[in-house]
Protein backbone atom coordinates (compact mmCIF):
# COMPACT_ATOMS: atom_id res chain seq x y z
CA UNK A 1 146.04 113.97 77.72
CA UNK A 2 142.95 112.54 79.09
CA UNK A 3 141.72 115.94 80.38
CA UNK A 4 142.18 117.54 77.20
CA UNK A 5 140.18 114.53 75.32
CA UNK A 6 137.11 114.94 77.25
CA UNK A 7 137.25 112.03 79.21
CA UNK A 8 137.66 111.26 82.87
CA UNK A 9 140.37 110.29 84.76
CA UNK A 10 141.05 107.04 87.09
CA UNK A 11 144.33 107.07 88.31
CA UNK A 12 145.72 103.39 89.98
CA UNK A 13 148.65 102.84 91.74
CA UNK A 14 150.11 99.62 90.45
CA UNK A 15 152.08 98.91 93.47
CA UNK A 16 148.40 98.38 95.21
CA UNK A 17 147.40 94.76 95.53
CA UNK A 18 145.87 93.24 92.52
CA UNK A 19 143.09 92.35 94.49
CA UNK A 20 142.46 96.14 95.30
CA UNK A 21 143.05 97.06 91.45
CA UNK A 22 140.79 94.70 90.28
CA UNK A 23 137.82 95.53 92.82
CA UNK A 24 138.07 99.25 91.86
CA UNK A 25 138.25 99.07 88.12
CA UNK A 26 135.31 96.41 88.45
CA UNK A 27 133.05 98.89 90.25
CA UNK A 28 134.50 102.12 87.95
CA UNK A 29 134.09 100.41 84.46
CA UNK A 30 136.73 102.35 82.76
CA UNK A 31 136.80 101.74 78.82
CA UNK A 32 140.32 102.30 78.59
CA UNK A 33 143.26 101.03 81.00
CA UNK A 34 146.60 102.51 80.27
CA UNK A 35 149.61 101.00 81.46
CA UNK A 36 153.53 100.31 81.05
CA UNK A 37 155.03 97.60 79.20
CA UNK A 38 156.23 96.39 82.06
CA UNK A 39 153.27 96.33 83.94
CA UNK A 40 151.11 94.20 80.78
CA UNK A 41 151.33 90.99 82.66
CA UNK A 42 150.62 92.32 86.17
CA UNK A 43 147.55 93.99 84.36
CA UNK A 44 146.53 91.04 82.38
CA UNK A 45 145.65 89.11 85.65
CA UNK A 46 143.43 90.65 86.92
CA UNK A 47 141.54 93.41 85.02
CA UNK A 48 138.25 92.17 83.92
CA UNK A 49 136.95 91.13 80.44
CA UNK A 50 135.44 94.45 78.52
CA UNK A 51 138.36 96.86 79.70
CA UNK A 52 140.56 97.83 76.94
CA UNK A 53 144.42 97.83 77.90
CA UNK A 54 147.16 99.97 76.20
CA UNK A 55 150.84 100.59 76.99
CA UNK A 56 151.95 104.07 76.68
CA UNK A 57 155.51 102.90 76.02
CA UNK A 58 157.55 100.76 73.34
CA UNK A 59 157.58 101.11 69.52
CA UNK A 60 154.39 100.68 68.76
CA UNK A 61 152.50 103.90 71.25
CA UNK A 62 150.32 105.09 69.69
CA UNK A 63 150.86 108.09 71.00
CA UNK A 64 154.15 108.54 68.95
CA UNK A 65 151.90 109.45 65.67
CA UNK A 66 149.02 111.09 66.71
CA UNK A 67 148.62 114.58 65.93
CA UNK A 68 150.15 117.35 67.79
CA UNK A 69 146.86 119.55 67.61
CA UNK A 70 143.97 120.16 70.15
CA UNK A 71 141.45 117.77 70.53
CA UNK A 72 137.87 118.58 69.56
CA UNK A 73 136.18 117.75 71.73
CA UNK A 74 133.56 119.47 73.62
CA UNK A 75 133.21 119.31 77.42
CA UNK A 76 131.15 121.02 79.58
CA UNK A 77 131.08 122.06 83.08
CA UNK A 78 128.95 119.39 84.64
CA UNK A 79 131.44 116.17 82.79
CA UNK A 80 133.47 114.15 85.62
CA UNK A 81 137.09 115.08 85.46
CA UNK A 82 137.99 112.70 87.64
CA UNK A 83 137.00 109.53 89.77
CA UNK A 84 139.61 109.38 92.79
CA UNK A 85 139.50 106.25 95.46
CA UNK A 86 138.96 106.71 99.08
CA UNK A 87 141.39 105.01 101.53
CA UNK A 88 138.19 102.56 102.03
CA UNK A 89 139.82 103.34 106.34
CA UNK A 90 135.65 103.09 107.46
CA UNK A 91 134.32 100.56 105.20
CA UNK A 92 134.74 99.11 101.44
CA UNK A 93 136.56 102.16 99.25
CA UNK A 94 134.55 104.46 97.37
CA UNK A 95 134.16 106.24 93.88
CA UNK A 96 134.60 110.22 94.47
CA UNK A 97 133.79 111.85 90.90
CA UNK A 98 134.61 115.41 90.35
CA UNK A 99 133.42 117.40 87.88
CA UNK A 100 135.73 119.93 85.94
CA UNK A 101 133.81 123.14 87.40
CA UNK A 102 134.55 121.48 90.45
CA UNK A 103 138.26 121.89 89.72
CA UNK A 104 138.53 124.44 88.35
CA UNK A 105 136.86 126.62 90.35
CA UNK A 106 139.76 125.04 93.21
CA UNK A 107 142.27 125.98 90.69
CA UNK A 108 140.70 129.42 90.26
CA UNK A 109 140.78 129.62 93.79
CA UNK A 110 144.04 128.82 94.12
CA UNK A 111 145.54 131.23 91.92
CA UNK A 112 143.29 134.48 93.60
CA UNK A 113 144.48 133.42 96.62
CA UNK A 114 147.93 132.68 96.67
CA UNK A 115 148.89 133.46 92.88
CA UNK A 116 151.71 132.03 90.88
CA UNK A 117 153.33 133.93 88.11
CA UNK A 118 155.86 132.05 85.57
CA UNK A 119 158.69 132.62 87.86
CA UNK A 120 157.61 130.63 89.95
CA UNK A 121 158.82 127.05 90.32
CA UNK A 122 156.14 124.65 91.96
CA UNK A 123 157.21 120.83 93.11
CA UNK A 124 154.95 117.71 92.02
CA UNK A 125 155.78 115.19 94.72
CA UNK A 126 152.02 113.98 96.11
CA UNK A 127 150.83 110.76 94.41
CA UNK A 128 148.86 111.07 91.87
CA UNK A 129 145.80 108.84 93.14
CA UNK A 130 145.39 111.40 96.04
CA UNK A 131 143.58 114.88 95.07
CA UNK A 132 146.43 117.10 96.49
CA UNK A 133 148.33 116.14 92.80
CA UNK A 134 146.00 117.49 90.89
CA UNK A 135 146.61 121.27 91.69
CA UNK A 136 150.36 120.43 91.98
CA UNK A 137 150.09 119.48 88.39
CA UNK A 138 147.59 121.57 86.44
CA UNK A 139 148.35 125.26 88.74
CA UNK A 140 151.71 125.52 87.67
CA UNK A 141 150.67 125.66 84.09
CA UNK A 142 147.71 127.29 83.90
CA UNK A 143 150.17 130.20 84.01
CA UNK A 144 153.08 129.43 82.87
CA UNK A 145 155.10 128.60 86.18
CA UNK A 146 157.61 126.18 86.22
CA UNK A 147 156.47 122.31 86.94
CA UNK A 148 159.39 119.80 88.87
CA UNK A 149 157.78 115.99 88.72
CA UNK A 150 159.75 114.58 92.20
CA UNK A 151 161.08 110.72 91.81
CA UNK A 152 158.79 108.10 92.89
CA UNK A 153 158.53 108.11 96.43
CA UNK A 154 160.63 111.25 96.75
CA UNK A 155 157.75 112.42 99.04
CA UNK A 156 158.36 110.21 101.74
CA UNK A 157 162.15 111.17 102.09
CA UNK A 158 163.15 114.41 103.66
CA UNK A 159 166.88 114.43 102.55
CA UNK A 160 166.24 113.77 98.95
CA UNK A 161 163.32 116.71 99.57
CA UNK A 162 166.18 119.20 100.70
CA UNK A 163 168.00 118.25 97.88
CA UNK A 164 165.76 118.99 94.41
CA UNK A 165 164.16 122.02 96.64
CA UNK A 166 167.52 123.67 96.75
CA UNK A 167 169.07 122.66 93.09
CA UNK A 168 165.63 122.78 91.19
CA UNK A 169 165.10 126.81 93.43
CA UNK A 170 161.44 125.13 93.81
CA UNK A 171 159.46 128.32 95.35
CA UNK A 172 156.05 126.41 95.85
CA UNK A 173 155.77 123.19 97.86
CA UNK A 174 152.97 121.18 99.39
CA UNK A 175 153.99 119.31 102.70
CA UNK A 176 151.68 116.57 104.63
CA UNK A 177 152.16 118.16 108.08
CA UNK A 178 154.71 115.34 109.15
CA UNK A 179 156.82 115.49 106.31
CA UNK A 180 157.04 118.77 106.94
CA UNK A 181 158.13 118.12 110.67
CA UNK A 182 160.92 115.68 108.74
CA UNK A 183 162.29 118.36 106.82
CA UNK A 184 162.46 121.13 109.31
CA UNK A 185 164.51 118.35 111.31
CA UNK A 186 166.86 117.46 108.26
CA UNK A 187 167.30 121.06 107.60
CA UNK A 188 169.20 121.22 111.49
CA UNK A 189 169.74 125.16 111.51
CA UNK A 190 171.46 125.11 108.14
CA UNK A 191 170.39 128.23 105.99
CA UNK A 192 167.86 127.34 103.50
CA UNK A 193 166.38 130.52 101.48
CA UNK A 194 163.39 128.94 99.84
CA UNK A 195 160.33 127.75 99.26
CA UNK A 196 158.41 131.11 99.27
CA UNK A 197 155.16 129.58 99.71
CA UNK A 198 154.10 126.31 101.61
CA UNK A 199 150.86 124.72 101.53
CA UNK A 200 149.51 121.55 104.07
CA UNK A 201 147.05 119.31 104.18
CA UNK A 202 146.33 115.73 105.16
CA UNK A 203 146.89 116.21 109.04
CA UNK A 204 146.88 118.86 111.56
CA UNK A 205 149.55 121.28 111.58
CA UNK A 206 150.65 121.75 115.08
CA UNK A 207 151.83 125.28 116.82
CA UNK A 208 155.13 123.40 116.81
CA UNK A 209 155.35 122.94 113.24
CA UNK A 210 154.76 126.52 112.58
CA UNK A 211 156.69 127.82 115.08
CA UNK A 212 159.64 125.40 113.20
CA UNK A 213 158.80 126.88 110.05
CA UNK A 214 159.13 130.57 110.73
CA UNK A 215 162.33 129.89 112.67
CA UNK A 216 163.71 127.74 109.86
CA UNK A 217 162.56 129.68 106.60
CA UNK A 218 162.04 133.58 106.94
CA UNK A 219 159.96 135.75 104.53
CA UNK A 220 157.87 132.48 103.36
CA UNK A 221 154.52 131.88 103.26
CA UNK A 222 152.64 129.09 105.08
CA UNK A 223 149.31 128.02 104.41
CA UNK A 224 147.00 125.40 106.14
CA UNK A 225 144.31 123.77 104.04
CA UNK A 226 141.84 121.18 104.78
CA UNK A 227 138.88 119.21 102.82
CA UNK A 228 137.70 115.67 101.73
CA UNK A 229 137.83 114.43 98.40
CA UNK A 230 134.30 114.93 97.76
CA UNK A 231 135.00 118.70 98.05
CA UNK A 232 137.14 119.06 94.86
CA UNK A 233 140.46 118.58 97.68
CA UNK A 234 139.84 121.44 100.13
CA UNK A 235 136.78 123.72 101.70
CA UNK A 236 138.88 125.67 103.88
CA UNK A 237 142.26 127.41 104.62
CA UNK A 238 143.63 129.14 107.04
CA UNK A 239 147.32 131.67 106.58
CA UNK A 240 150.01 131.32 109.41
CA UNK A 241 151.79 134.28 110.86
CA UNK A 242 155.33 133.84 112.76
CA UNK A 243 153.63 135.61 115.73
CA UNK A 244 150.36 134.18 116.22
CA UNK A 245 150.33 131.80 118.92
CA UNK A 246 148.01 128.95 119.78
CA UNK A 247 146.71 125.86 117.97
CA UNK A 248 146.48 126.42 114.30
CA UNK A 249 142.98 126.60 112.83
CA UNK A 250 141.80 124.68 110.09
CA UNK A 251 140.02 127.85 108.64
């Protein structure tokens, strides 16, 4: 919704401390905060005077009239898409604003690369204040593929990962390196036909998780990607092979 309005995105996790919250939407100056009902009050104490909050639930969304047809609104290449937050792990956290060429040419990118069609079923798990959700979200239906959102803080559990990636036939999935090490060790040598494509980033991908991979899930695909934030979430990738040997390059 806010993409196709012409604005940019912040996304906030409200399980971050208030004190966090309130420091980043001080420095980003959004004009518009968007919230649950539930979350009003936690909101209320600390975002700062100027900001507009709105729930997106209960009767009175105002989402629940507002017309069904596209927005007119004109954007151009060089408008920020998005503002994502840095960790802040070497000093206060910082502002990364992407504009939508920027993305799009990832998504572009993306598809040439490793393409989807709309058979394919592709698995939303990453939280959405980290870059990595962005492609899960908006690749899958730029061509019609098949979008499954994971439950909140499915990402972090390699049982319930097993599970909706064998009863939702998911056939794209993004794994942080060791998550990926989790799930090859929940999967124990039980057969497991799918995904046909994996894609990682965050950390390095050892020999050993390769190795694991190939040995664990024949005829797929795995890809290792790496970038910073700044770079519209990756620069470089790199394809694994079940015989290559060796570390595993970053590109």
């Amino acid at each position: 919704g806010t993409v196709k309005s012409g604005a940019a995105s912040l996304p906030l996790d409200p399980g971050n401390p208030a004190a966090r919250l309130a420091e980043i939407v001080q420095a980003a100056r959004p004009k518009l905060l968007l919230c649950t009902q539930a979350d009003l009050p936690k909101v209320a104490a600390w975002v700062p005077m100027g900001v507009e909050v709105r729930a997106i639930d209960g009767a009175e969304a105002s989402w629940r009239v507002a017309p069904i047809t596209r927005p007119a609104a004109a954007v151009s290449p060089s408008q920020l898409a998005y503002v994502i937050y840095t960790s802040g792990s070497t000093g206060t956290p910082k502002g990364v604003m992407i504009e939508h060429r920027a993305i799009a040419s990832r998504l572009r990118w993306g598809q040439r690369t490793t393409p989807l069609d709309p058979s394919d079923i592709v698995l939303q798990k990453t939280p959405y204040t980290f870059d990595i959700s962005l492609y899960e979200l908006f690749w899958p239906l730029q061509v019609g593929a098949k979008l499954v959102l994971a439950a909140p803080g499915g990402h972090r559990d390699p049982r319930y990962m097993l599970d909706v990636l064998t009863r939702q036939q998911v056939s794209v999935v993004h794994f942080v390196p060791s998550m990926l090490g989790a799930f090859l060790a929940e999967l124990d040598g039980k057969p497991f036909s799918g995904p046909r494509l994996a894609l990682c980033s965050g950390e390095a991908l050892t020999a050993a998780h390769r190795d694991r991979f190939f040995a664990a899930i024949h005829g797929a695909r795995l890809v290792n990607l790496y970038g910073p934030t700044e770079a519209a979430v990756e620069v470089a990738f790199w394809e694994c092979h079940p015989h290559q040997t060796g570390p595993v390059p970053i590109g």
